[in-house]
PDB file of N, CA and C in Angstrom:
ATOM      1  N   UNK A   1      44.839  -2.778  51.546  1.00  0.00           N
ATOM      2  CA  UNK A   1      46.010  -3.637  51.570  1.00  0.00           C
ATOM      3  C   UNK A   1      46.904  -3.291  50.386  1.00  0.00           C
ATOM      4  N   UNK A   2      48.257  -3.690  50.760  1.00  0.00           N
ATOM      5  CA  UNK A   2      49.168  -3.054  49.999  1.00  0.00           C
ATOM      6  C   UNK A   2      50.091  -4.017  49.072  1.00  0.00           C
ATOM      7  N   UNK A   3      49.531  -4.583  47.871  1.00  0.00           N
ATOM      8  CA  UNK A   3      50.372  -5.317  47.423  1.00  0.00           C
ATOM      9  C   UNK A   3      52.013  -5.171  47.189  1.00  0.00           C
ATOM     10  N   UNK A   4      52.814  -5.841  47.790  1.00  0.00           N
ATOM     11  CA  UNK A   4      53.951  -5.689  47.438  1.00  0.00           C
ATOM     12  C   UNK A   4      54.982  -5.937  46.237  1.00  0.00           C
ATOM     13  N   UNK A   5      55.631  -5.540  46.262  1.00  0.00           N
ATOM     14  CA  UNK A   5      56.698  -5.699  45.009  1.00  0.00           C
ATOM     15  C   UNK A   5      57.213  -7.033  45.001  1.00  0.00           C
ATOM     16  N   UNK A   6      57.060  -7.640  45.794  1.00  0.00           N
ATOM     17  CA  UNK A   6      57.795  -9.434  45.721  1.00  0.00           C
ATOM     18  C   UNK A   6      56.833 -10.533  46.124  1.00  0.00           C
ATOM     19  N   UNK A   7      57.023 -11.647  46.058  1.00  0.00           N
ATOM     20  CA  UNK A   7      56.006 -12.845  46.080  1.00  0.00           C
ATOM     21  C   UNK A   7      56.792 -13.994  47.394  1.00  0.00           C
ATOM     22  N   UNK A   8      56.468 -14.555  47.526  1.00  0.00           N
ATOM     23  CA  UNK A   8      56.971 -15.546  48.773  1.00  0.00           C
ATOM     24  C   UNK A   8      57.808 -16.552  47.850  1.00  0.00           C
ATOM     25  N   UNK A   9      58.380 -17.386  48.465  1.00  0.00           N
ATOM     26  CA  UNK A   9      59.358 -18.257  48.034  1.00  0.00           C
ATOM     27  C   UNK A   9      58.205 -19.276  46.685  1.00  0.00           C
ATOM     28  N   UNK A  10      57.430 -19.129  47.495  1.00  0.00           N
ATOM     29  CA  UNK A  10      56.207 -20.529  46.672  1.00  0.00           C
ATOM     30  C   UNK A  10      55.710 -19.285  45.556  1.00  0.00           C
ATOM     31  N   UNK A  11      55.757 -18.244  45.142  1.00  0.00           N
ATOM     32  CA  UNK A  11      55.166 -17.418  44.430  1.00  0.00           C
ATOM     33  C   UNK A  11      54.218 -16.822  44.319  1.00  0.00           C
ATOM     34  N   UNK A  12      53.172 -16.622  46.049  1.00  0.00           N
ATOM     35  CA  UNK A  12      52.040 -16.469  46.690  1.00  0.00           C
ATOM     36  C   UNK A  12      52.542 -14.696  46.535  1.00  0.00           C
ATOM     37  N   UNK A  13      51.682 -14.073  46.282  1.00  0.00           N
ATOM     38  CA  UNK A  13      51.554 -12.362  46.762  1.00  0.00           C
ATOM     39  C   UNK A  13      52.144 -12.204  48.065  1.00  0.00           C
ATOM     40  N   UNK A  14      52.918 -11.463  48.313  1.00  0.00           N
ATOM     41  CA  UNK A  14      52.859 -10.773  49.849  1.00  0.00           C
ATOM     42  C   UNK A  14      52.280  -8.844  50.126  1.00  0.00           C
ATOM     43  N   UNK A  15      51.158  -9.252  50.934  1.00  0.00           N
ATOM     44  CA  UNK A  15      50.641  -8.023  51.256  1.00  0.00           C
ATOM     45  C   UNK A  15      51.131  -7.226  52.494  1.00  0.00           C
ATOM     46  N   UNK A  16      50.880  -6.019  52.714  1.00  0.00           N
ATOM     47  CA  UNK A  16      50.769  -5.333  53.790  1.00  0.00           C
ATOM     48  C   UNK A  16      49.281  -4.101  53.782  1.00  0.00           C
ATOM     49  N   UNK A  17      49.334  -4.416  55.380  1.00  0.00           N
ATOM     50  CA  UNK A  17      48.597  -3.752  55.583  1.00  0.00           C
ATOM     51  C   UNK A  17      48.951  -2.228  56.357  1.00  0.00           C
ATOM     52  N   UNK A  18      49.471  -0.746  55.593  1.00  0.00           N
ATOM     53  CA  UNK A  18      50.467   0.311  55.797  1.00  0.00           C
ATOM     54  C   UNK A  18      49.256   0.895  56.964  1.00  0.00           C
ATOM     55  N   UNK A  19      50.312   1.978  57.268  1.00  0.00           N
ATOM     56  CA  UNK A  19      49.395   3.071  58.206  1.00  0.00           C
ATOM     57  C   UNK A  19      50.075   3.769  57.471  1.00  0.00           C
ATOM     58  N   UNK A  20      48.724   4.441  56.539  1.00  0.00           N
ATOM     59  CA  UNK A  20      49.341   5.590  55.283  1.00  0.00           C
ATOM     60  C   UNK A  20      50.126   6.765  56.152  1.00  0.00           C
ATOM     61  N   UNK A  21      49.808   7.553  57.125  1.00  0.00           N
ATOM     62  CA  UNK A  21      50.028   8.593  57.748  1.00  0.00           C
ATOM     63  C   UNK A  21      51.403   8.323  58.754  1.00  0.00           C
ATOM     64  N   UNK A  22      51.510   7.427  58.683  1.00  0.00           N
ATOM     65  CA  UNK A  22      52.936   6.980  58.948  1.00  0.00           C
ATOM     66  C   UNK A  22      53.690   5.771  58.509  1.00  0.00           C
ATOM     67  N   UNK A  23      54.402   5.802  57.301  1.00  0.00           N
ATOM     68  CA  UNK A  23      54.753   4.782  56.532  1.00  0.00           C
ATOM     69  C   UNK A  23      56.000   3.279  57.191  1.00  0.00           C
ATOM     70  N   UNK A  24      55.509   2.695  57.681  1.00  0.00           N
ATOM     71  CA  UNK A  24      56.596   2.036  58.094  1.00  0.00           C
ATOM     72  C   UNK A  24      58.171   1.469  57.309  1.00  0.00           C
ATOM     73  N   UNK A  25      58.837   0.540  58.387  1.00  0.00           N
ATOM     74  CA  UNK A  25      60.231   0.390  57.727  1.00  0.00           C
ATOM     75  C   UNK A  25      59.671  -0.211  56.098  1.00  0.00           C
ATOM     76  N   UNK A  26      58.530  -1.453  56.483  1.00  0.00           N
ATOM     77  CA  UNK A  26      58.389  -2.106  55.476  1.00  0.00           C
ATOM     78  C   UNK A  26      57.844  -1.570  54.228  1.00  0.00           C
ATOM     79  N   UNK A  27      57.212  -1.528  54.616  1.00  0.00           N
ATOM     80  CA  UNK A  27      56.387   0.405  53.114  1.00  0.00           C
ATOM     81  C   UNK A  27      57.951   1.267  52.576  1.00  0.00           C
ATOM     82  N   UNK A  28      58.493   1.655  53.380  1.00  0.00           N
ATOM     83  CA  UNK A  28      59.547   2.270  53.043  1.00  0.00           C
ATOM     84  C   UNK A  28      60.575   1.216  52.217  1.00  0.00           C
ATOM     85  N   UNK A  29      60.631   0.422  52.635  1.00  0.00           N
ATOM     86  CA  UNK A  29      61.214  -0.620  51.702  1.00  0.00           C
ATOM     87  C   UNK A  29      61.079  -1.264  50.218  1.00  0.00           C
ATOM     88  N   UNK A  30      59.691  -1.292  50.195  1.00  0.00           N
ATOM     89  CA  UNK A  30      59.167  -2.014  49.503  1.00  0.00           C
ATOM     90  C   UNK A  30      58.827  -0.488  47.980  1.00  0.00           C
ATOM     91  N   UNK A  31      58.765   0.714  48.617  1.00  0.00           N
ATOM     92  CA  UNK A  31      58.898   2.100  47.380  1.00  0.00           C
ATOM     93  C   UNK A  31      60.312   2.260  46.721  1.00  0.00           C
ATOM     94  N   UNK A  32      61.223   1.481  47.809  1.00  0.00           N
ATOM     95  CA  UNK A  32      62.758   1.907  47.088  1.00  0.00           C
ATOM     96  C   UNK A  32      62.500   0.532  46.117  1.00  0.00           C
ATOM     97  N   UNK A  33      62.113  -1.048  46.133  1.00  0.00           N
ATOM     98  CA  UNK A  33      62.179  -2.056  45.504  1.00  0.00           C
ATOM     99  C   UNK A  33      61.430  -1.599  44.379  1.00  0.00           C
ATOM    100  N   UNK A  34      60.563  -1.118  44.612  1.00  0.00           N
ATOM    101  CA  UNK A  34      59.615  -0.557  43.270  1.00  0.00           C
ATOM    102  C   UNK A  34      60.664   0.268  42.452  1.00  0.00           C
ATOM    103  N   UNK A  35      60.799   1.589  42.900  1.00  0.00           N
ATOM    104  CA  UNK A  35      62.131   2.280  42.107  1.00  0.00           C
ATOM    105  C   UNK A  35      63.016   1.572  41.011  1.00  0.00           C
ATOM    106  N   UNK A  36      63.785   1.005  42.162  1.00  0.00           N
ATOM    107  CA  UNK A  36      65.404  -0.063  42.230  1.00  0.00           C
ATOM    108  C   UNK A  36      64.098  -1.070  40.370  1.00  0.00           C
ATOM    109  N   UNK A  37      63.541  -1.484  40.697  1.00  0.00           N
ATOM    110  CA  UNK A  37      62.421  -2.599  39.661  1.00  0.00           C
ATOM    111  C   UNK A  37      62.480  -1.578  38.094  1.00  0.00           C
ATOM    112  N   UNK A  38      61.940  -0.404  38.460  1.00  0.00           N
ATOM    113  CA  UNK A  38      61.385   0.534  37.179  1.00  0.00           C
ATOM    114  C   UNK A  38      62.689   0.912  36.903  1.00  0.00           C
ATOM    115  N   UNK A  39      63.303   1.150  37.218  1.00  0.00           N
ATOM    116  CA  UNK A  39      64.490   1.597  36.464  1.00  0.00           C
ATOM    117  C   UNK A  39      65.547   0.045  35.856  1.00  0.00           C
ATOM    118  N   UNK A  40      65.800  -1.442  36.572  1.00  0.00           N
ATOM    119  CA  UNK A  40      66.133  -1.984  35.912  1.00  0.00           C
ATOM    120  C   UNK A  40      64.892  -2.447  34.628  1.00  0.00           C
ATOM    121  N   UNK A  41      64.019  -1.899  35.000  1.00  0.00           N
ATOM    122  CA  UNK A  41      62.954  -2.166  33.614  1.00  0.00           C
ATOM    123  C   UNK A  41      63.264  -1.005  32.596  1.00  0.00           C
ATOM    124  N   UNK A  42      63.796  -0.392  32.901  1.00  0.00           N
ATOM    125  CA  UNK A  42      64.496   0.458  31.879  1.00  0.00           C
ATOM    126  C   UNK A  42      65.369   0.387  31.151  1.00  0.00           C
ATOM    127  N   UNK A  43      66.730  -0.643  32.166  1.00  0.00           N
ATOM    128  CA  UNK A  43      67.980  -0.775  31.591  1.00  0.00           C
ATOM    129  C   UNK A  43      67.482  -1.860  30.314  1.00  0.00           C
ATOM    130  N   UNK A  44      66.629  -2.866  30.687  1.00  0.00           N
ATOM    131  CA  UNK A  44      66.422  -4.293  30.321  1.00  0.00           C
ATOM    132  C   UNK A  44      65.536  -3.748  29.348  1.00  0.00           C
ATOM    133  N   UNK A  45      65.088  -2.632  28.865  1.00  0.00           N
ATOM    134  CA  UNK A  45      63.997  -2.499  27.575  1.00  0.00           C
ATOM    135  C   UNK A  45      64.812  -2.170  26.762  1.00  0.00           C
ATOM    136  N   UNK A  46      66.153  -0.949  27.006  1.00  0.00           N
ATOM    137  CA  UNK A  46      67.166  -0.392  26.485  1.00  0.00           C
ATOM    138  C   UNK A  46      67.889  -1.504  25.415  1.00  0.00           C
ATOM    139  N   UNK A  47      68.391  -2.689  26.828  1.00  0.00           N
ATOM    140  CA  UNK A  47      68.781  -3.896  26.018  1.00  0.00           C
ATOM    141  C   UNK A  47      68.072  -4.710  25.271  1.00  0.00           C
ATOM    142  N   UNK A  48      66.965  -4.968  25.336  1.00  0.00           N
ATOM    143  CA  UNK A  48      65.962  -5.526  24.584  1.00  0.00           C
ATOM    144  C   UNK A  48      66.024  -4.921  23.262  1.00  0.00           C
ATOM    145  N   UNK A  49      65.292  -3.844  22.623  1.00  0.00           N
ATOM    146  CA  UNK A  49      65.557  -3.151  21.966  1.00  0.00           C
ATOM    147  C   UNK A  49      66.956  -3.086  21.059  1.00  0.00           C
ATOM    148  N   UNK A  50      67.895  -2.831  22.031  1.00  0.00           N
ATOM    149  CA  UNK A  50      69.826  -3.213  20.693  1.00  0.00           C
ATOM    150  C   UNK A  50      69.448  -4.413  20.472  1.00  0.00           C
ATOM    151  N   UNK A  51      69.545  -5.505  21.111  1.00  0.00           N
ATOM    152  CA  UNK A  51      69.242  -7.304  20.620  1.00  0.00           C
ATOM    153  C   UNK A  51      68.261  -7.012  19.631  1.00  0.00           C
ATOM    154  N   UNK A  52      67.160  -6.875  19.632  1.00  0.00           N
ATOM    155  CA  UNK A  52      66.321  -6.718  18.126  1.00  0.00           C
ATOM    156  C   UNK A  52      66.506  -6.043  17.175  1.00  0.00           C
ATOM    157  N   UNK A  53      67.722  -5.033  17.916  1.00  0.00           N
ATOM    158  CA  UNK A  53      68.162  -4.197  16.665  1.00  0.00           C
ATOM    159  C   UNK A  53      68.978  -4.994  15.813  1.00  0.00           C
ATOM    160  N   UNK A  54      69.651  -5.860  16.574  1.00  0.00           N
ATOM    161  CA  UNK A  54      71.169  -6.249  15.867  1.00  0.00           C
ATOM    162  C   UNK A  54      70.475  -7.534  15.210  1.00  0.00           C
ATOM    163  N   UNK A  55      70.773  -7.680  13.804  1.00  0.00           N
ATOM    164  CA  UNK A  55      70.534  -8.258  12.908  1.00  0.00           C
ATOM    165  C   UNK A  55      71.492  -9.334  12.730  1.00  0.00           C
ATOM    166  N   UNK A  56      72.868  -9.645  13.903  1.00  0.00           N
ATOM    167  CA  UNK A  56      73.703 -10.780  13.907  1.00  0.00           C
ATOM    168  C   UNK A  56      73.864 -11.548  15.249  1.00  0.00           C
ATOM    169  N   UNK A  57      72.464 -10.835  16.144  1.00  0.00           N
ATOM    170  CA  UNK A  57      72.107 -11.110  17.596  1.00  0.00           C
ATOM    171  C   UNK A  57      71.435 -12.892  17.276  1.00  0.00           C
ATOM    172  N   UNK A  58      72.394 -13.605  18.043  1.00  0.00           N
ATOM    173  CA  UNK A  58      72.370 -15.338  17.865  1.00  0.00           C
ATOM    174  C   UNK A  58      70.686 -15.073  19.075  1.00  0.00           C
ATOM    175  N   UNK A  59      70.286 -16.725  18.969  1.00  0.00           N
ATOM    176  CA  UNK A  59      69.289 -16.953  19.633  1.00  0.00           C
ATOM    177  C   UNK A  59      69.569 -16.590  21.010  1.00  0.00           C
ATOM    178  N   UNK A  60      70.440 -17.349  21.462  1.00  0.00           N
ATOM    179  CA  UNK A  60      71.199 -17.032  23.311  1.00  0.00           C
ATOM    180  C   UNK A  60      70.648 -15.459  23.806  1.00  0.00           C
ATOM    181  N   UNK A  61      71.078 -15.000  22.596  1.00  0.00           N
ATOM    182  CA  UNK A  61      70.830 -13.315  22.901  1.00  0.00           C
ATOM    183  C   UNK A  61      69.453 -13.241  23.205  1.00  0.00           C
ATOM    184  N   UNK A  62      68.365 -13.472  22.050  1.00  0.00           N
ATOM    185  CA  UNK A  62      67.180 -13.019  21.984  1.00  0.00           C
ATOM    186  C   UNK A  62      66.865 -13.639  23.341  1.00  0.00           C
ATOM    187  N   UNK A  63      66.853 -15.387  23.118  1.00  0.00           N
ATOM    188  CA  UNK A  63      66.197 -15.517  24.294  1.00  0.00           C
ATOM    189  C   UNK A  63      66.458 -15.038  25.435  1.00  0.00           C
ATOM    190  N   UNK A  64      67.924 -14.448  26.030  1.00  0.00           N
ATOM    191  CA  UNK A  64      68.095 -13.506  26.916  1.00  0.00           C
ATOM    192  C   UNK A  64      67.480 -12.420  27.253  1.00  0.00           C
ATOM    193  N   UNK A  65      67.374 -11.928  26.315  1.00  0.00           N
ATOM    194  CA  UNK A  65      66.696 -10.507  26.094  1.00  0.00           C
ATOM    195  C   UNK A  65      65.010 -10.701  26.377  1.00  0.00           C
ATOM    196  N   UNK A  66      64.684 -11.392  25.873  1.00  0.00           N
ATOM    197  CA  UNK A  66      63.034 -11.813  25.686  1.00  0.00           C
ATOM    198  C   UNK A  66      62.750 -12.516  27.496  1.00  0.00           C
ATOM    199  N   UNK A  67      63.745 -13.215  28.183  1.00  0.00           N
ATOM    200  CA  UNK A  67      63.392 -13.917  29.824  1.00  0.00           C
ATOM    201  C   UNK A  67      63.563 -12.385  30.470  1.00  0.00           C
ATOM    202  N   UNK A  68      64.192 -11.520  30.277  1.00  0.00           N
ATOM    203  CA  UNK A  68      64.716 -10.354  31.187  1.00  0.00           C
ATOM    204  C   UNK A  68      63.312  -9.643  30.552  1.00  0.00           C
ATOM    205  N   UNK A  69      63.032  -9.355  29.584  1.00  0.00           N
ATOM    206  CA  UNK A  69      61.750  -8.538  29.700  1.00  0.00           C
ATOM    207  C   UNK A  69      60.855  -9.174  30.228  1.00  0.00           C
ATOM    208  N   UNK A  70      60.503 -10.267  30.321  1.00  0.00           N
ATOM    209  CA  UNK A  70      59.445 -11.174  30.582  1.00  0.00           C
ATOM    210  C   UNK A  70      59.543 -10.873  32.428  1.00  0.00           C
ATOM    211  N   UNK A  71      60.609 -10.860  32.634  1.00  0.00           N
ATOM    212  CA  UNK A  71      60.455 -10.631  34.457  1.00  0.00           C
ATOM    213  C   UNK A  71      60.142  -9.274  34.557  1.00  0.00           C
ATOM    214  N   UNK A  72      60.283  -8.373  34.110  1.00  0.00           N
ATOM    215  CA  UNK A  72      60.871  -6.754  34.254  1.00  0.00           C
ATOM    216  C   UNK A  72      59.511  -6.823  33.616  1.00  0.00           C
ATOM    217  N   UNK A  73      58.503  -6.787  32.584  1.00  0.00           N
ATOM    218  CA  UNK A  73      56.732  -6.979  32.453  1.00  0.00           C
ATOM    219  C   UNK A  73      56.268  -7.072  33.786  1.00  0.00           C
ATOM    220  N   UNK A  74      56.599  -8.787  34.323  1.00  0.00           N
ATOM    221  CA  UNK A  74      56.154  -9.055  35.660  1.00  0.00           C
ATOM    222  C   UNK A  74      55.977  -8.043  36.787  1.00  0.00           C
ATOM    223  N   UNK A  75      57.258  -7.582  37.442  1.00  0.00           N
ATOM    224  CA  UNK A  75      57.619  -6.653  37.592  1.00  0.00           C
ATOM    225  C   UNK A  75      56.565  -5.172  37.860  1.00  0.00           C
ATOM    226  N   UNK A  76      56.823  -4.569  36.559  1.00  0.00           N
ATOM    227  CA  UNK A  76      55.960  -3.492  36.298  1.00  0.00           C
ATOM    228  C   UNK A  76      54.542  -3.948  36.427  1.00  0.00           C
ATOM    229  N   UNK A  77      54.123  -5.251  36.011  1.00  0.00           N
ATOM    230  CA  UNK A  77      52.477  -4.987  36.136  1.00  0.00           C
ATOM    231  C   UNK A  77      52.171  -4.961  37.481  1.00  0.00           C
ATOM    232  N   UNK A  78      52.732  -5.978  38.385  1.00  0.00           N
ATOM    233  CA  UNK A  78      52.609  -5.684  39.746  1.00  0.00           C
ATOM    234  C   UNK A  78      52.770  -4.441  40.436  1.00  0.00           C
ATOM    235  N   UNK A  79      54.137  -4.071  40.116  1.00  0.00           N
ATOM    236  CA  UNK A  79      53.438  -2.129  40.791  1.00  0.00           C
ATOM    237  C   UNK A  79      52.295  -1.132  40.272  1.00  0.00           C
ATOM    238  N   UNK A  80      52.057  -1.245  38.771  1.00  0.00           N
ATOM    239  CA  UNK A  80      50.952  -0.787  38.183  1.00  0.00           C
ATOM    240  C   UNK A  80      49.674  -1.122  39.195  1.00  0.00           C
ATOM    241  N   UNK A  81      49.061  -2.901  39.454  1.00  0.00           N
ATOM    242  CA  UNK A  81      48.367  -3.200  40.072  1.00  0.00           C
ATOM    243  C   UNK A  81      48.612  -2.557  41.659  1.00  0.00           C
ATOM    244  N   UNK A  82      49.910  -2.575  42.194  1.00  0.00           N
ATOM    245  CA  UNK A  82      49.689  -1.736  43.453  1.00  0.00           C
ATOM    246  C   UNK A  82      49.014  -0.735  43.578  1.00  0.00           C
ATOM    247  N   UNK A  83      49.758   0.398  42.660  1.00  0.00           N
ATOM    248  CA  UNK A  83      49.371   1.437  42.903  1.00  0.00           C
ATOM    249  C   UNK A  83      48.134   1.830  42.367  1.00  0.00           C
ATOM    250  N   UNK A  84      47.545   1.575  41.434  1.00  0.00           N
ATOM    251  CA  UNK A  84      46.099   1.260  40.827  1.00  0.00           C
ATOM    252  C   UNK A  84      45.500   1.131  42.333  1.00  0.00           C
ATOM    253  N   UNK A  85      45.344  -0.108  42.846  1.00  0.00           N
ATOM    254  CA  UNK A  85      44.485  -0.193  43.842  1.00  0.00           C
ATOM    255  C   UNK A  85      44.637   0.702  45.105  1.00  0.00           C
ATOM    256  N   UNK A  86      45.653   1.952  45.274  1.00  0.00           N
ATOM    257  CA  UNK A  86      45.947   2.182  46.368  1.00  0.00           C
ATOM    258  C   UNK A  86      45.744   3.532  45.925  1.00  0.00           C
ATOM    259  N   UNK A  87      45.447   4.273  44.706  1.00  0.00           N
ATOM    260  CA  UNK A  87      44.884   5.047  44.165  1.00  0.00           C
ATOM    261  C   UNK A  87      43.171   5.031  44.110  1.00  0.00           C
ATOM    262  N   UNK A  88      42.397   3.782  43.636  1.00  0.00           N
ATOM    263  CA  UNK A  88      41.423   3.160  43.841  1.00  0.00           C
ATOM    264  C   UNK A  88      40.796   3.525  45.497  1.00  0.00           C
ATOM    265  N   UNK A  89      41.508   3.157  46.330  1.00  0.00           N
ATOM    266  CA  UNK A  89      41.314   3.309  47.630  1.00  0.00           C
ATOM    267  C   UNK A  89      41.447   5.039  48.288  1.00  0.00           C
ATOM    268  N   UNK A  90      42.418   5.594  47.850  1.00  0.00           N
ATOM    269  CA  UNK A  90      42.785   7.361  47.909  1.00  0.00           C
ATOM    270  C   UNK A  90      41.012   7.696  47.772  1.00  0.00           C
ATOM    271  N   UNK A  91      40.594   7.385  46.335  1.00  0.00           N
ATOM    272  CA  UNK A  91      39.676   8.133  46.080  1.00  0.00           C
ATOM    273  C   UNK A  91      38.688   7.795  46.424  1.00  0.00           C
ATOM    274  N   UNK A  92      38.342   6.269  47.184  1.00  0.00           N
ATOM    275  CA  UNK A  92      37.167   5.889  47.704  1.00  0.00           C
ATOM    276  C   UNK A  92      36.987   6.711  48.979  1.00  0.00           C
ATOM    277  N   UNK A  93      38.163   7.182  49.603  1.00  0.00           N
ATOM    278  CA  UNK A  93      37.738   7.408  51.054  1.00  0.00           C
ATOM    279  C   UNK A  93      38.587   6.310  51.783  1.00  0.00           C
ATOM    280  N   UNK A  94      38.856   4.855  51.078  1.00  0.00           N
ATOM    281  CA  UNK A  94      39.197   3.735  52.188  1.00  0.00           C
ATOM    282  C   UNK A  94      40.496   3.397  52.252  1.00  0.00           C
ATOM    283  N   UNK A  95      40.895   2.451  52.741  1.00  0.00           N
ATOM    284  CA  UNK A  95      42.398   2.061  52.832  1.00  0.00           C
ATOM    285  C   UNK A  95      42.735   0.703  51.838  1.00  0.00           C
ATOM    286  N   UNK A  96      41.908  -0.119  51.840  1.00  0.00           N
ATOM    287  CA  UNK A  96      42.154  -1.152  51.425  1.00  0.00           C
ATOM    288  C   UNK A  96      42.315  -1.715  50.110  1.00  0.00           C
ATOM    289  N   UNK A  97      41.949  -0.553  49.099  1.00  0.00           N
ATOM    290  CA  UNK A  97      41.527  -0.787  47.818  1.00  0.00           C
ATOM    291  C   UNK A  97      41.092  -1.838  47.133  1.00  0.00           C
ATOM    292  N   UNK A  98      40.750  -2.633  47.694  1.00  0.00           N
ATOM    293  CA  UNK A  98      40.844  -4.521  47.115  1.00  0.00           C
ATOM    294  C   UNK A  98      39.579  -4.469  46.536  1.00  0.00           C
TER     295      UNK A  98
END
């Protein structure tokens, strides 16, 4: 099973279950959200980083800076955990990695 990049309205996981050998719309979807994710986790570390640089950066800022990494963490650990388990699974032989 394929953890996805987003959570349900209530904040429950949403899984899929892919047919590796032919990736569907939703698989295909869900690698560009991953992408589209790691790279605004890029922009948002970039900015993180100037805000701690700047030594006249008011609170508004930090705490800005500090909620946007805090999602963009979120974020990344969840695809880490995807692909971990779907790597996990590659090398077992199985599909499911769980």
């Amino acid at each position: 099973m394929r953890l996805l990049p987003w959570t349900t309205p209530d904040g429950k996981p949403c899984y899929l279950d892919p047919d590796t050998a032919h990736p569907g719309a939703l698989s295909l979807l869900a690698d560009s959200v991953e992408v589209s994710q790691l790279g605004s986790a890029e922009e948002v570390l970039a900015g993180s980083r100037a805000v701690l640089g700047d030594a006249a950066a008011g609170e508004r800022a930090v705490r800005f800076a500090l909620t946007r990494a805090a999602e963009s963490l979120e974020d990344v650990l969840r695809i880490a955990v995807s692909r971990g388990r779907r790597i996990g699974a590659d090398a077992e032989g199985g599909e499911d990695g769980v």
